[in-house]
Protein backbone atom coordinates (compact mmCIF):
# COMPACT_ATOMS: atom_id res chain seq x y z
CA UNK A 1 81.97 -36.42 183.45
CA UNK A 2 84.62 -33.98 184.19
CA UNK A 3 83.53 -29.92 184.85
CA UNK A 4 84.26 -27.71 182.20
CA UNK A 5 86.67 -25.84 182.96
CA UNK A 6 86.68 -22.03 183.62
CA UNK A 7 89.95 -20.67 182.17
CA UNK A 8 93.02 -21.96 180.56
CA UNK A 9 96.29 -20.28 179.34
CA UNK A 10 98.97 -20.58 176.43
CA UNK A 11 102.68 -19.10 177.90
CA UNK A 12 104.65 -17.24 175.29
CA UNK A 13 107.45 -15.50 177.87
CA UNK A 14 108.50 -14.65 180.90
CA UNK A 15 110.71 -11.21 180.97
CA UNK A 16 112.09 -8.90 183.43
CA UNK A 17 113.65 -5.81 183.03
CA UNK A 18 116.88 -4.85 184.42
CA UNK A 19 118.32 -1.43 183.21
CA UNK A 20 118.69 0.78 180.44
CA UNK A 21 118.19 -2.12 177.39
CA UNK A 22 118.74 -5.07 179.56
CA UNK A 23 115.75 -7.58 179.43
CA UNK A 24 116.26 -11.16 180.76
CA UNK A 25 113.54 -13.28 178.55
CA UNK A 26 112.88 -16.68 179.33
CA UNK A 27 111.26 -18.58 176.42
CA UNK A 28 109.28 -21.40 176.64
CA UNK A 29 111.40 -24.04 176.63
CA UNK A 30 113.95 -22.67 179.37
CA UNK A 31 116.82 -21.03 177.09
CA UNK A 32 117.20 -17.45 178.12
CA UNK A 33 117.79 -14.30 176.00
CA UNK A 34 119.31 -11.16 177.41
CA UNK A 35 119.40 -8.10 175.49
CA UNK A 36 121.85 -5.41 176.02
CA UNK A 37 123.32 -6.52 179.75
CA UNK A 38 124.45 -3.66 182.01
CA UNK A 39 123.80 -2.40 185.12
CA UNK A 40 125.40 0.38 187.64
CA UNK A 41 125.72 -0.41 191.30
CA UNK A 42 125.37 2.69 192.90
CA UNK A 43 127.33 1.74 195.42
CA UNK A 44 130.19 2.62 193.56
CA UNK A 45 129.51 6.35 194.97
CA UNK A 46 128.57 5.58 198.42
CA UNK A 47 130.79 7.93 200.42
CA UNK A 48 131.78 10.12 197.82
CA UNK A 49 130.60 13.78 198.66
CA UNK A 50 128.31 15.36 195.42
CA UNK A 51 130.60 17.87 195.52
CA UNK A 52 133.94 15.75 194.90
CA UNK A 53 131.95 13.72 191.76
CA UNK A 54 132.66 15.10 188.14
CA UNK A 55 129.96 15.94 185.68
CA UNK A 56 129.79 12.63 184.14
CA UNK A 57 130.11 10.60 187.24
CA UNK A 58 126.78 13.20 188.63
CA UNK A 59 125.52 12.20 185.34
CA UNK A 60 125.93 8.14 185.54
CA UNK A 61 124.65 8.35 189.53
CA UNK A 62 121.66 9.94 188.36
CA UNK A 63 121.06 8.06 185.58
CA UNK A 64 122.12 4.76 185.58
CA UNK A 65 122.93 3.65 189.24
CA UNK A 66 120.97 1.92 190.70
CA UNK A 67 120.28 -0.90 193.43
CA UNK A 68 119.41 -4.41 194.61
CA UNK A 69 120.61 -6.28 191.60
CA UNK A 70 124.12 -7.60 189.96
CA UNK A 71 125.22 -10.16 187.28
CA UNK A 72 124.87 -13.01 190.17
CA UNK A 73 120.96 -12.53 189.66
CA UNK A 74 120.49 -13.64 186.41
CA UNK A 75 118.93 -16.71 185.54
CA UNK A 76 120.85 -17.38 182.22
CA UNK A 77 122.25 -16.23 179.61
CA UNK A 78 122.14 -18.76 176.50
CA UNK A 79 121.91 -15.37 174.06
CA UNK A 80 123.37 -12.04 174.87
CA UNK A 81 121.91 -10.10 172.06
CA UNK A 82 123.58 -6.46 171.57
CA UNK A 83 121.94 -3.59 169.29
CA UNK A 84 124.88 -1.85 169.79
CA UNK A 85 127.99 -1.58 172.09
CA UNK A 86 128.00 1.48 173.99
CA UNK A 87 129.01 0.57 177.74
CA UNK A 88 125.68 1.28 178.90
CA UNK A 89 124.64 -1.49 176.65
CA UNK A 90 127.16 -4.09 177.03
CA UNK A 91 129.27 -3.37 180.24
CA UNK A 92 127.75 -7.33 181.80
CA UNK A 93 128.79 -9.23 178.43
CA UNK A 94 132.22 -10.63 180.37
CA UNK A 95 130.44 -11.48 183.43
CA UNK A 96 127.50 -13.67 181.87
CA UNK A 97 129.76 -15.01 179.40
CA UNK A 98 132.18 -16.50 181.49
CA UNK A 99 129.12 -17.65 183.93
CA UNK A 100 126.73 -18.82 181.27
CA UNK A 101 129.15 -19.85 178.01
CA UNK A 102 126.14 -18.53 175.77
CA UNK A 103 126.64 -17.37 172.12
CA UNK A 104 127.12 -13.57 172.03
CA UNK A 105 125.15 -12.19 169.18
CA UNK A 106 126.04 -8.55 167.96
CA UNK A 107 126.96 -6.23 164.39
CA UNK A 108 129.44 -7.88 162.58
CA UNK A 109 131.46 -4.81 162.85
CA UNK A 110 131.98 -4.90 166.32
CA UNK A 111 132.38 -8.53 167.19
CA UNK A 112 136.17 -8.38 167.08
CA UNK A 113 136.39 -5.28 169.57
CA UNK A 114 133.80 -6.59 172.08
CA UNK A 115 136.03 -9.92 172.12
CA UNK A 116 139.34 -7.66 172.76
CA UNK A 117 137.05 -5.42 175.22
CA UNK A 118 135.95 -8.62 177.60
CA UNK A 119 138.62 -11.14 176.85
CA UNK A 120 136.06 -13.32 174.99
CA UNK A 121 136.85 -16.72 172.33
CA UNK A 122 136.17 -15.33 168.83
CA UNK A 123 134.49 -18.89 168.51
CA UNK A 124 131.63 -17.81 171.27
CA UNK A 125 130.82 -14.72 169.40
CA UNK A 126 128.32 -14.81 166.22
CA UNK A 127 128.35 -11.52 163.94
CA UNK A 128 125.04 -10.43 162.80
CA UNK A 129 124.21 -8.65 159.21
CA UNK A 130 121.62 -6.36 158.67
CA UNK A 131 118.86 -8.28 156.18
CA UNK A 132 119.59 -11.23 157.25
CA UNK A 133 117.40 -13.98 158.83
CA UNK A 134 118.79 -16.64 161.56
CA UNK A 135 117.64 -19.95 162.44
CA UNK A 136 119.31 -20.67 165.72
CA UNK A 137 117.76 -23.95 167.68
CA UNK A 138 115.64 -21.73 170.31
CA UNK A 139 114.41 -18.87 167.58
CA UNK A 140 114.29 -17.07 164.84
CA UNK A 141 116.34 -13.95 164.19
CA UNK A 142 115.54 -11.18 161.58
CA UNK A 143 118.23 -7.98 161.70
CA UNK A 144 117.31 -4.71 159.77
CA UNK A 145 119.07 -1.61 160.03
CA UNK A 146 119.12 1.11 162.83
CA UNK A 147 120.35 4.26 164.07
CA UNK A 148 121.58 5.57 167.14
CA UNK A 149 120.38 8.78 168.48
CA UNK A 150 122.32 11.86 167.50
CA UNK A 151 120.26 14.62 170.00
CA UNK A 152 124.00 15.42 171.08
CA UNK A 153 125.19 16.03 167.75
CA UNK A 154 121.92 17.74 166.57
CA UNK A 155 122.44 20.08 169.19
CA UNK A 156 125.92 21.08 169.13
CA UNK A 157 127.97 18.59 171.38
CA UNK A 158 130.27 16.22 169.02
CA UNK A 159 133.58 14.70 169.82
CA UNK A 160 135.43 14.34 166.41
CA UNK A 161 137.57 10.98 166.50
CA UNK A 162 140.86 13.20 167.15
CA UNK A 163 139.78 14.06 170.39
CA UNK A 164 141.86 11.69 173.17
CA UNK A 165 138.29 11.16 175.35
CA UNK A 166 136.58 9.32 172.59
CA UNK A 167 138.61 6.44 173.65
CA UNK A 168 137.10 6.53 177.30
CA UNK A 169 133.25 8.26 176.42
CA UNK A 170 131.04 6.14 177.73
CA UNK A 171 133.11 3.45 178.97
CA UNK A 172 135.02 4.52 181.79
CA UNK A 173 132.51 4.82 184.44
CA UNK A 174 130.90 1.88 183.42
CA UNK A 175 134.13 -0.28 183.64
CA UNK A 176 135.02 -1.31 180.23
CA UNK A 177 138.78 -1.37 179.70
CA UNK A 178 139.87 1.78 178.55
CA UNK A 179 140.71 3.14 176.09
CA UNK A 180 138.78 1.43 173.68
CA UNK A 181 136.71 1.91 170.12
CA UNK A 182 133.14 1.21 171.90
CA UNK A 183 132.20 4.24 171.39
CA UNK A 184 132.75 5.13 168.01
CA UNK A 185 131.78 1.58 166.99
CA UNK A 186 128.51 2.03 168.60
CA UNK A 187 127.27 4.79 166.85
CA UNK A 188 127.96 3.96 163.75
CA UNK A 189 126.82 0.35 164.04
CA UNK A 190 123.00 -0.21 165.47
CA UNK A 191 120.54 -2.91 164.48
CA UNK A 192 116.92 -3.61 165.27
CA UNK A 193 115.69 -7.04 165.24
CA UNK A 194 112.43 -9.38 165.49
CA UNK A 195 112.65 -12.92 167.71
CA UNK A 196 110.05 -15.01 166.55
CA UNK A 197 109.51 -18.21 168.99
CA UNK A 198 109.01 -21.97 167.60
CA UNK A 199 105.41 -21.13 169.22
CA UNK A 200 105.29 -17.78 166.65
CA UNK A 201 105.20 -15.16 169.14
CA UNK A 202 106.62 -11.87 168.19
CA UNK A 203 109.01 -9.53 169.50
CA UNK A 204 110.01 -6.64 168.25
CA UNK A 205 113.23 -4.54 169.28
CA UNK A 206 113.61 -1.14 168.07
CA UNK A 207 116.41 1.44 169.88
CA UNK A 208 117.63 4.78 168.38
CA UNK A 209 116.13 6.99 166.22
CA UNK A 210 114.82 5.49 163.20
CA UNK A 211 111.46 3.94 164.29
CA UNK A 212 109.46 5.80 160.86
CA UNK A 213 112.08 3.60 158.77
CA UNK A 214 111.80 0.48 160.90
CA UNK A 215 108.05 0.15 161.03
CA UNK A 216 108.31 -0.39 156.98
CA UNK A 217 110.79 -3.00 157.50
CA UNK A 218 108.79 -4.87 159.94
CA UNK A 219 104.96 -3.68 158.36
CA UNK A 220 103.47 -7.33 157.21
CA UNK A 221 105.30 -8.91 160.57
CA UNK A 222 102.53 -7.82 162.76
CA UNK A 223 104.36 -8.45 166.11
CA UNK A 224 102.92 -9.18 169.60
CA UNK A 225 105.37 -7.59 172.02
CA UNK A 226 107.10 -4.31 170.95
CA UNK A 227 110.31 -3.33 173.18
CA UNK A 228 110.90 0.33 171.77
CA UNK A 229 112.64 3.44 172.68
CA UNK A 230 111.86 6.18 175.01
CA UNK A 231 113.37 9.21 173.67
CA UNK A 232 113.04 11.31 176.20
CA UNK A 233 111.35 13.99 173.91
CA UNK A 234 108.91 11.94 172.97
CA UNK A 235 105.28 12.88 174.44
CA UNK A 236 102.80 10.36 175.30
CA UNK A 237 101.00 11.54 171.76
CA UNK A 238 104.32 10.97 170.07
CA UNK A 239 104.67 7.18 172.02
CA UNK A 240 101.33 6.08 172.15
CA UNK A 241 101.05 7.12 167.96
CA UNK A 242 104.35 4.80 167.60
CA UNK A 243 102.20 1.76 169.20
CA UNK A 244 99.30 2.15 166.81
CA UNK A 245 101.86 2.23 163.89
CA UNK A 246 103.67 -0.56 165.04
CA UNK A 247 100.40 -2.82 165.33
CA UNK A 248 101.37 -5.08 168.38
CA UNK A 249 99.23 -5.53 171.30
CA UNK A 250 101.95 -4.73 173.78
CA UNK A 251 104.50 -2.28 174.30
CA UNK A 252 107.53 -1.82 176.89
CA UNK A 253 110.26 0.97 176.93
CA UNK A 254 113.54 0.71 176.47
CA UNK A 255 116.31 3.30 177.73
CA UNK A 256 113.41 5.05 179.69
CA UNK A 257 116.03 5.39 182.98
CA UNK A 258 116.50 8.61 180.74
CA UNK A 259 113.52 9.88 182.97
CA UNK A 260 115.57 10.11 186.04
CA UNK A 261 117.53 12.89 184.28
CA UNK A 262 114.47 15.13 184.71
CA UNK A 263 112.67 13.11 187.33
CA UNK A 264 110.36 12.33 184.96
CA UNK A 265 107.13 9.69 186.21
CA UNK A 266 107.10 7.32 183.47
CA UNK A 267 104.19 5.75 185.69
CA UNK A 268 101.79 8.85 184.85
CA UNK A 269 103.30 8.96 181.26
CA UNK A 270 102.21 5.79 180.38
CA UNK A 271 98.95 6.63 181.99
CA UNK A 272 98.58 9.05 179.66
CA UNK A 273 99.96 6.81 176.54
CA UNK A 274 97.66 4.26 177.64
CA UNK A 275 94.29 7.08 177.64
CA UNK A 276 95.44 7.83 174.38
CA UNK A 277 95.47 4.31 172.91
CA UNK A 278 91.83 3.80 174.71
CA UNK A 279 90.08 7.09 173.56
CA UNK A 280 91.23 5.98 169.42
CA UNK A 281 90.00 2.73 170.16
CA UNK A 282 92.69 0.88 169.90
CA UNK A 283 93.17 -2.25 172.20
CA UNK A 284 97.36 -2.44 172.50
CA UNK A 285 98.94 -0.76 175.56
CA UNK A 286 102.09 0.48 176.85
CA UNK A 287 103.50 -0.88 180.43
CA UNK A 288 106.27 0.50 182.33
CA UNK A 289 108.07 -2.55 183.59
CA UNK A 290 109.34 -2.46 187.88
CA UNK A 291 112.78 -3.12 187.93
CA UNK A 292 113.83 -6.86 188.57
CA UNK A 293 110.21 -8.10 188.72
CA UNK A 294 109.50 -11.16 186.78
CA UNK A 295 106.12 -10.67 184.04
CA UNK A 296 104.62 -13.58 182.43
CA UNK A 297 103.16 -13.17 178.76
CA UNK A 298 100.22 -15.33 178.01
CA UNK A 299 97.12 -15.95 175.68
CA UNK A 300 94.75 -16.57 178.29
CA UNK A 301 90.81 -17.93 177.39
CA UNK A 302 88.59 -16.53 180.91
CA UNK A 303 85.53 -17.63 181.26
CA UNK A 304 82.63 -14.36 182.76
């Protein structure tokens, strides 16, 4: 008679995070998802004194560059899934593309520019409507509506569509060709969206500033992984409150390299998310993701 065994497992994903909103997912069956691709060498600024950079490159190099990674690394890219098309959200779309030939998912309203922007068949592109649902062979896609954040224009700093450097914000340094309608485009046009696998796990992808109006979209979905936004005003009350509303056992930033700008530890934040989530007896968690590293997701039966 064979021993009984002592543990056993059932995989749901493997992820890794890469920058900003870029996740590389690997779903059970091999096909690959990436969300959002960019990334920043920073050694774009190697021997450039501080001094001679201008406030937005001081900005990106703070921000955004980093290093040890680049569009060689990924695995795949079967689905390049956008929730919007600033250039820190979409500056890698030509380089997996034209490695990978994967289908290019993204709003409607901005699938002809991001073709024009990285050179890219019309035919390889799908555009994506807000209450819709979407049976593709690998998963299930359901877009709702979104917002991107407006803390600039809350506070005072717009750039009306006049102005000649909305055709290069946010796409210069990050290499897009220039000048283009990215920006605009992208904050007008944001969705959020659930991917539910064959196997029914849940993931949930929320970005901008509308979370209060997405969790009643999503209420009876009751998803397992949440990837949501990290304003960067948001306290770990504010964060770990967001988790309990949301209802899934799991939660992982998204846009948290905001941090750097105030060399921020998201490490001790989400100490303090997770202590909150514990002392109101709830069992879900928030994890701040290493760079690059690979994470498996798993139901996992362990015998004491």
């Amino acid at each position: 008679m064979r021993p009984y065994l002592n543990s056993i497992s059932s995989p749901a994903l493997r992820l890794r995070w890469i920058s900003v909103q870029c996740y590389e997912m690997v779903l059970p069956n091999g096909k690959v998802i990436v969300t959002d691709p960019f990334y920043l060498d920073a050694g774009i600024f190697d021997g450039i004194p501080e001094e001679e950079l201008t406030k937005d490159q001081k900005m990106e190099k703070q921000v955004y560059a980093q290093r040890g990674f680049s569009a060689e690394d990924f695995t795949g890219a079967d689905y390049i899934l956008l929730n919007h098309i600033h250039g820190d959200h979409c500056n890698l779309v030509g380089a997996l593309w034209n490695r990978f030939y994967g289908r290019i998912l993204c709003p409607a309203d901005c699938a002809e520019e991001l073709a024009h922007l990285f050179d890219i068949p019309y035919g390889a592109i799908y555009p994506l409507y807000p209450g819709n649902t979407y049976y593709f062979d690998d998963f299930t896609l359901k877009v709702y509506p979104g917002a991107h954040d407006n803390r600039a224009f809350r506070e005072g700093r717009f750039m009306r569509p006049s102005d000649p450097r909305s055709g290069y914000a946010g796409s210069e340094g990050f290499g897009l060709p220039c000048p283009n309608r990215s920006n605009g485009l992208g904050n007008l046009f944001d969705f959020n969206y659930l991917i539910q696998t064959p196997d029914n796990f849940k993931i949930d992808f929320q970005a901008g500033r509308d979370f209060e109006e997405h969790v009643r979209h999503v209420k009876d979905e009751c998803p397992n992984l949440m990837l949501c936004h990290r304003i960067r005003s948001y306290s770990p009350e504010k964060y770990a409150d967001m988790i309990r509303s949301m209802g899934a056992q799991l939660c992982l930033p998204l846009h948290h390299n905001n941090a750097r700008a105030k060399d921020e530890d998201l490490n001790v934040f989400f100490e303090k998310v997770n202590g909150i989530l514990k002392d109101s007896g709830s069992v879900a968690r928030g994890f701040n993701p290493e760079p690059y590293r690979w994470y498996t997701l798993q139901t996992s039966l362990i015998g004491e």
